[in-house]
Protein backbone atom coordinates (compact mmCIF):
# COMPACT_ATOMS: atom_id res chain seq x y z
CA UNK A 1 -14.36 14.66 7.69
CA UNK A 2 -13.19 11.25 6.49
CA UNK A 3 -10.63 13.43 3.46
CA UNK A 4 -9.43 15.84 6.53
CA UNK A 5 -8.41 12.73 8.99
CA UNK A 6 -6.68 11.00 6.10
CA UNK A 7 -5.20 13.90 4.65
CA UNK A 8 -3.76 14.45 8.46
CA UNK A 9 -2.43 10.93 8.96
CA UNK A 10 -0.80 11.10 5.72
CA UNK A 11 0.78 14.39 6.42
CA UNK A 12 2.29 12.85 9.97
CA UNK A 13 3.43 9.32 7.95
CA UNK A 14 5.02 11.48 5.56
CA UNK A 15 7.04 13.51 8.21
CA UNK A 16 7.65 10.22 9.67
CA UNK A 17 9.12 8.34 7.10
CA UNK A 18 11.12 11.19 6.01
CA UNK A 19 13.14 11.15 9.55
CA UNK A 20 13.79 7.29 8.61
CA UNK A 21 16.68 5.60 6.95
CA UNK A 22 17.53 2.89 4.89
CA UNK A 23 19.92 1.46 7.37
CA UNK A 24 17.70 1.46 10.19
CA UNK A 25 14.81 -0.16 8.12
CA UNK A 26 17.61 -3.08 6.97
CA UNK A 27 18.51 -3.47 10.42
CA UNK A 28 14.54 -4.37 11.19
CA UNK A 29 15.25 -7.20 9.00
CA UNK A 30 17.28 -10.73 7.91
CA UNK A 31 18.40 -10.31 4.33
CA UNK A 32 16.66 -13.55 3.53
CA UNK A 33 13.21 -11.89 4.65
CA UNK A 34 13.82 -9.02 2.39
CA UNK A 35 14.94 -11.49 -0.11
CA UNK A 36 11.61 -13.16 0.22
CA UNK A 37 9.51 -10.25 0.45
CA UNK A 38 11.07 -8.86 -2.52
CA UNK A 39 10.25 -12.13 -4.17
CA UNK A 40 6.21 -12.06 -3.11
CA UNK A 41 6.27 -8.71 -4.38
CA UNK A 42 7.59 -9.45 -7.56
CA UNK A 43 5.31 -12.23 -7.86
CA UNK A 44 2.28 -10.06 -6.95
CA UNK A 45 3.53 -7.78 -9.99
CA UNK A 46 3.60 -10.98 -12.69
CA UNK A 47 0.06 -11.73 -11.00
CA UNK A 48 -0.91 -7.78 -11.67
CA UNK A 49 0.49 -7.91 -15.07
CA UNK A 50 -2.33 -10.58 -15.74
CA UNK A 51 -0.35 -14.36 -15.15
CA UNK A 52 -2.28 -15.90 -12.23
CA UNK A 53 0.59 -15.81 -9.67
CA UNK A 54 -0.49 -13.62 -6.78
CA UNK A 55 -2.01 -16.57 -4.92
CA UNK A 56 1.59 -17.56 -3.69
CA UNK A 57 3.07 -14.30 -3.13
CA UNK A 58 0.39 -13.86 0.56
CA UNK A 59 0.71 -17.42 1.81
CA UNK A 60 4.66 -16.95 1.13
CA UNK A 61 4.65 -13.36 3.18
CA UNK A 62 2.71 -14.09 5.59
CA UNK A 63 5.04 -17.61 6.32
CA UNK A 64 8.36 -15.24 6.31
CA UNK A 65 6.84 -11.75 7.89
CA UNK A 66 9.45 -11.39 10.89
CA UNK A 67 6.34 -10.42 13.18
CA UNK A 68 4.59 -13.56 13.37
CA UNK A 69 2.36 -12.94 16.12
CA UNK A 70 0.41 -10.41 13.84
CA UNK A 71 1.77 -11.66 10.58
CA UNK A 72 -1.55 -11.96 8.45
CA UNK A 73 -2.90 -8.37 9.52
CA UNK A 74 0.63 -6.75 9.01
CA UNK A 75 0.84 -8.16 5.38
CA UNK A 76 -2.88 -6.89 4.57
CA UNK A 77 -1.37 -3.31 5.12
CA UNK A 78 2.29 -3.50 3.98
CA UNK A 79 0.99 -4.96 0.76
CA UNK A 80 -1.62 -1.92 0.27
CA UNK A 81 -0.12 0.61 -1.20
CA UNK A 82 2.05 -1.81 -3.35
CA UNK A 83 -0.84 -3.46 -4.91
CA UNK A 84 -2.13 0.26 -5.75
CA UNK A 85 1.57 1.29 -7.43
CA UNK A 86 0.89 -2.46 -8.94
CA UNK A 87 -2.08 -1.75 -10.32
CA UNK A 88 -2.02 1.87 -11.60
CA UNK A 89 1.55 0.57 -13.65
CA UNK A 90 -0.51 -2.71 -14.83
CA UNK A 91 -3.31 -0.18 -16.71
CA UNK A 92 -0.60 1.65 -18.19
CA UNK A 93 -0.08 -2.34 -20.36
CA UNK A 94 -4.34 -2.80 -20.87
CA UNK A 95 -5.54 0.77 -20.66
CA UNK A 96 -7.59 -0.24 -24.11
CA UNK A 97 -8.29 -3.59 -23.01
CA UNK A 98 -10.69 -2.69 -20.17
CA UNK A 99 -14.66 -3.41 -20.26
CA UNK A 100 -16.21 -0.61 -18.06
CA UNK A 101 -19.62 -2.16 -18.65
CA UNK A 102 -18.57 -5.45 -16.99
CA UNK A 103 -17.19 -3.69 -14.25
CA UNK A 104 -20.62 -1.34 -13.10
CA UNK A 105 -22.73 -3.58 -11.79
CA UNK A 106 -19.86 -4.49 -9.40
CA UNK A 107 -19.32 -1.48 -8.50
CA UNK A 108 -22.41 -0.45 -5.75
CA UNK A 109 -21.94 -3.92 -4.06
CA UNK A 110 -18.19 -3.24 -3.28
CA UNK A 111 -18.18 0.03 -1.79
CA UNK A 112 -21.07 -1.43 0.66
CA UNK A 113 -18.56 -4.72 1.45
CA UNK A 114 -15.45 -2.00 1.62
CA UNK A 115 -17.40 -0.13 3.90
CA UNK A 116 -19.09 -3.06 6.45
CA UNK A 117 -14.98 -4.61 6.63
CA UNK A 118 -13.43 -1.18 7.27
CA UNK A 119 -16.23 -0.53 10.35
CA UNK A 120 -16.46 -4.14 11.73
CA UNK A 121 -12.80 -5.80 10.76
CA UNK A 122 -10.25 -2.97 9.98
CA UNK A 123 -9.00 -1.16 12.63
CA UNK A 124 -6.37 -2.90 15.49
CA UNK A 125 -7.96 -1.51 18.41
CA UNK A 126 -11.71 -0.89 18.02
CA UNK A 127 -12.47 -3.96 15.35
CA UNK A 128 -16.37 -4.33 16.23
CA UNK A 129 -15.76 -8.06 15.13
CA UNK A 130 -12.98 -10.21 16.21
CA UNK A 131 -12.87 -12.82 13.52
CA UNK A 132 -9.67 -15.04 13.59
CA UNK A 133 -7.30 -16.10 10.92
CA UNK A 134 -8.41 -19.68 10.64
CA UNK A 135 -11.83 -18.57 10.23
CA UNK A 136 -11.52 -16.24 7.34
CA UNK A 137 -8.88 -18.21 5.52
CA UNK A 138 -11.31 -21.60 5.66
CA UNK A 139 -14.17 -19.67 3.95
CA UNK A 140 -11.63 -18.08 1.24
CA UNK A 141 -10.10 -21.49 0.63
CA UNK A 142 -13.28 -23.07 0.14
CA UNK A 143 -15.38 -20.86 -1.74
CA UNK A 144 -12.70 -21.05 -4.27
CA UNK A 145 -12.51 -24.97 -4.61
CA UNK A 146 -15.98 -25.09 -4.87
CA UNK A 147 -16.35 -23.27 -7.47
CA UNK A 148 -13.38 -24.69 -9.20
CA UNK A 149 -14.79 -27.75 -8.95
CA UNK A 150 -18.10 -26.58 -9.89
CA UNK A 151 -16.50 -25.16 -13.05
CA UNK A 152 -15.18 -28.47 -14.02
CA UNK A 153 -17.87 -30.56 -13.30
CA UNK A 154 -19.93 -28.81 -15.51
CA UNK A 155 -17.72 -29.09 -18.45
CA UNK A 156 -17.31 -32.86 -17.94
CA UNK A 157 -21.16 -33.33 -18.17
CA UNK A 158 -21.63 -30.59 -20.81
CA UNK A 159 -18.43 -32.07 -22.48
CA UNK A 160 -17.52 -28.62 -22.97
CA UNK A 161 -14.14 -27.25 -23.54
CA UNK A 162 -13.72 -23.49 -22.37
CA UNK A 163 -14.51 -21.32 -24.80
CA UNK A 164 -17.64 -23.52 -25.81
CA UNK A 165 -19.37 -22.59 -22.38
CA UNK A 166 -22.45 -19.86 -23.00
CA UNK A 167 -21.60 -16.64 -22.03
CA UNK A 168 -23.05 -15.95 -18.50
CA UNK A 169 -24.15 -12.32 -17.65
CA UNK A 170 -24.44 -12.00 -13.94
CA UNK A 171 -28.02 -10.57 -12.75
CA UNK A 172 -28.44 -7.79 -10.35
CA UNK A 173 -28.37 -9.51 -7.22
CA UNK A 174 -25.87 -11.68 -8.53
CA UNK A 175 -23.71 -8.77 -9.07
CA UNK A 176 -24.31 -7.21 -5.61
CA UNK A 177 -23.76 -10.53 -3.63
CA UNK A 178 -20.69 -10.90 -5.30
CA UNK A 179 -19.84 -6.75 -5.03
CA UNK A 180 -20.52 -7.04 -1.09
CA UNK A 181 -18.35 -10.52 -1.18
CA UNK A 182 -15.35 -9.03 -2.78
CA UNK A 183 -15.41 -5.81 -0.90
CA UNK A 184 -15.41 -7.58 2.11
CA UNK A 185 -12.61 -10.01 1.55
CA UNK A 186 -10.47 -7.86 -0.21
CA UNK A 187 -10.60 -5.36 2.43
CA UNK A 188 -9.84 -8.06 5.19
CA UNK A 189 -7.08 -10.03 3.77
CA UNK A 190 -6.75 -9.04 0.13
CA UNK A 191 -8.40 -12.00 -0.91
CA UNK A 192 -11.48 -11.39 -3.27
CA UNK A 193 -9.92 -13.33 -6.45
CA UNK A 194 -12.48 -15.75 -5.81
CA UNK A 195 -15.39 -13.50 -5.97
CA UNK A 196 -14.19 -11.25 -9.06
CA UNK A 197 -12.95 -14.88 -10.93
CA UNK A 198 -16.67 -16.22 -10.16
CA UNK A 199 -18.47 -13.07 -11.52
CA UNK A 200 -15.62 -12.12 -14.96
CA UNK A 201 -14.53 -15.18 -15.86
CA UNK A 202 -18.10 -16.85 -16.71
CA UNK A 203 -18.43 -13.42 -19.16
CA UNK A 204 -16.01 -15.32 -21.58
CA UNK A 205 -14.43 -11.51 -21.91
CA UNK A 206 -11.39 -12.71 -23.88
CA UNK A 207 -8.47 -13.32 -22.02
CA UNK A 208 -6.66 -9.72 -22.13
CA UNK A 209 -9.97 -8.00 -21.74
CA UNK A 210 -10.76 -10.37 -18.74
CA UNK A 211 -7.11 -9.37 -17.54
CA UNK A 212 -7.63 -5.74 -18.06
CA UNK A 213 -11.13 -5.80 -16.81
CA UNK A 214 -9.96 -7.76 -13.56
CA UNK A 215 -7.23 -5.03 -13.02
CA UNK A 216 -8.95 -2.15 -13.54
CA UNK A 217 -11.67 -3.10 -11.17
CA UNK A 218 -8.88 -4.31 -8.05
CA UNK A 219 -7.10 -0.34 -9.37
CA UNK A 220 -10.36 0.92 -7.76
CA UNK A 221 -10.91 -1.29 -5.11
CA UNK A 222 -7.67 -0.70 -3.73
CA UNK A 223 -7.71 2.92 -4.40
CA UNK A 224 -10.91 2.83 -2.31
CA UNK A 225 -8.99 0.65 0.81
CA UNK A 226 -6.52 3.65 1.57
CA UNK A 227 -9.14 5.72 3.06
CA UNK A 228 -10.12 3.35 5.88
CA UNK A 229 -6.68 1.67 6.29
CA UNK A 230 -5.38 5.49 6.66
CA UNK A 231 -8.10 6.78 8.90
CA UNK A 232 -7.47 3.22 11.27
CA UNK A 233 -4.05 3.52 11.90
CA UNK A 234 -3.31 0.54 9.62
CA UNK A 235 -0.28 2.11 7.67
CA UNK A 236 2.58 1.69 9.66
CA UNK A 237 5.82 4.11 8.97
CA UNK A 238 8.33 1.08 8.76
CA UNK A 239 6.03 -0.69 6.25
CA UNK A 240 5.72 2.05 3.89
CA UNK A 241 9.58 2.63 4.10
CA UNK A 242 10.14 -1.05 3.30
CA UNK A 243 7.67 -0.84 0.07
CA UNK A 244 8.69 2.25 -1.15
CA UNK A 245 12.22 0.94 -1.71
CA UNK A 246 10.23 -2.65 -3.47
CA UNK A 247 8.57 0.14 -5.50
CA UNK A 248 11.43 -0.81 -8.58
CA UNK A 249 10.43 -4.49 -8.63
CA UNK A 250 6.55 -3.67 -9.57
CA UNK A 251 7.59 -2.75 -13.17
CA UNK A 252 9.77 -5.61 -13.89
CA UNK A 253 6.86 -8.06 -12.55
CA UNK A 254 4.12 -6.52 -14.19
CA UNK A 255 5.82 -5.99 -17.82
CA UNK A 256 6.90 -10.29 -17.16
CA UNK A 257 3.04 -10.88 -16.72
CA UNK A 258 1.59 -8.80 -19.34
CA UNK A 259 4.14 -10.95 -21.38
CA UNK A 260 3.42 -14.00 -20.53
CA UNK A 261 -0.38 -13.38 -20.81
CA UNK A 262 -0.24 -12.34 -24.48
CA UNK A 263 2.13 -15.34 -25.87
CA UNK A 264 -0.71 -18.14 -23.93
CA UNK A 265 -3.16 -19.71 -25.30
CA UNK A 266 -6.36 -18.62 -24.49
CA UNK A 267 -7.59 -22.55 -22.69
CA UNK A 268 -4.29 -22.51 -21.33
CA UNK A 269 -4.97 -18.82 -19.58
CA UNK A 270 -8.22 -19.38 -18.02
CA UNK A 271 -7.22 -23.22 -17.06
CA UNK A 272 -3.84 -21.47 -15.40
CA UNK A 273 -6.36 -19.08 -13.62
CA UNK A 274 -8.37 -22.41 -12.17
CA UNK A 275 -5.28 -24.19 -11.15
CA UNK A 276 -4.02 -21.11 -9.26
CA UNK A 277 -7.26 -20.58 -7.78
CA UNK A 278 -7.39 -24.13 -6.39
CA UNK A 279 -3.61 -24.46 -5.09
CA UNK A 280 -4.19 -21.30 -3.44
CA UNK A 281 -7.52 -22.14 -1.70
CA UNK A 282 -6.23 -25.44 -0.83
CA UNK A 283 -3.16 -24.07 1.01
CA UNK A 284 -5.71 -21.50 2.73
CA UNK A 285 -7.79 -24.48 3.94
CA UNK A 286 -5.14 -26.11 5.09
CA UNK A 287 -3.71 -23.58 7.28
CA UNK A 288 -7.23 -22.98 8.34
CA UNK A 289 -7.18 -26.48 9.80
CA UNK A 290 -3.52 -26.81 10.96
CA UNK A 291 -3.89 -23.16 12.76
């Protein structure tokens, strides 16, 4: 039933964005916004291609989207579809580099968090939960500081430098907690770096297995989004116009991360990965508290 409604809604979009043109989707926007949006895209694609950069490329869009009255839900679904071109090109660069085991136990937890946040958060007119912005950006922001902070706290007592840590294999319920968490969050706002960070990152994978790992697992997480966001209404026919002609920035973005990820040093990479963590959930927090 779910395949049949999706299939239909992507049949009308499709008519729908075939009657569009270029020029009326430019006149929709400033060149400066497309400029920008371009740019957050672009960054998104360094952050896909495993350099810790997506963090700016949301707060940036959702400062510059010209509909500010809906900005932060409008961004969730224009970036969509990018971040699953984005992530099917970024496993093209680590297709060998991916560890399927770490990803499993992951796996039930999300598709229960995806499925609670598509029935209770995703669609715009019969959302069973009306939870605002400043909400949901507060308990992003400061899930990821604390554990940031946690994280370094426990290598200044341990006087511990990164890669001296113990490996830490996640339990079961660990696992789910963290499943549900990112499924959730990622499905509201595109925002479950925090969870996936807290349960790969302890797993001392090696840092282009933990950046293949982490992509391959948001490939399918994203890939699993569509469905609801399709079914809901959420894909909007000027939106997809807009990304499918930001569809030849994803390459060059991706192909700059994967770069950049193989010449660092491996402290460097996961310390990078903290810092972007916490300058991201600090600027959630504080648009949390300045509304």
């Amino acid at each position: 039933m779910i395949g049949l409604a999706l299939l239909r809604r992507c049949e009308k979009l499709g008519k729908q964005v075939c009657e569009s043109t270029m020029l009326e989707l430019l006149t929709q926007y400033e060149w400066t916004e497309i400029a920008w949006i371009a740019t957050s895209v672009f960054l998104m694609g360094v952050s896909k291609g495993g350099f810790p950069l997506g963090g700016l490329a949301m707060p940036i869009l959702i400062l510059i989207w010209p509909q500010q009255a809906t900005a932060a839900r409008s961004v969730v679904a224009f970036m969509l579809p990018l971040l699953c071109a984005m992530d099917a090109v970024s496993l093209i660069f680590y297709r060998k580099e991916v560890s399927w085991k770490a990803i499993a136990p992951m796996v039930p937890g999300t598709l229960v968090g995806v499925a609670l946040a598509s029935v209770l958060f995703v669609s715009d007119t019969g959302a069973l939960v009306a939870i605002s912005d400043r909400v949901l950006k507060g308990l992003i922001g400061s899930i990821g500081i604390l554990f940031v902070v946690f994280q370094l706290t426990r290598r200044w007592v341990l006087g511990q430098l990164t890669e001296a840590q113990g490996v830490s294999r996640p339990g079961k319920v660990r696992s789910a907690v963290l499943g549900v968490a990112a499924g959730v969050l990622s499905t509201i706002s595109h925002s479950a770096g925090p969870a996936a960070v807290i349960y790969f990152v302890p797993q001392q994978l090696g840092k282009l297995k933990l950046a293949g790992t982490m992509v391959a697992y948001f490939w399918g997480l994203n890939l699993i989004k569509l469905a609801p966001f399709g079914v809901l209404g959420r894909l909007e026919v000027g939106n997809l116009m807009l990304a499918l002609w930001l569809v030849p920035v994803i390459p060059v973005g991706v192909g700059i991360g994967y770069g950049l990820v193989r010449i660092l040093d491996e402290r460097h990479y996961v310390g990078l990965i903290y810092v972007a963590l916490i300058v991201t959930s600090a600027m959630l927090v504080h648009r949390a508290f300045a509304g």
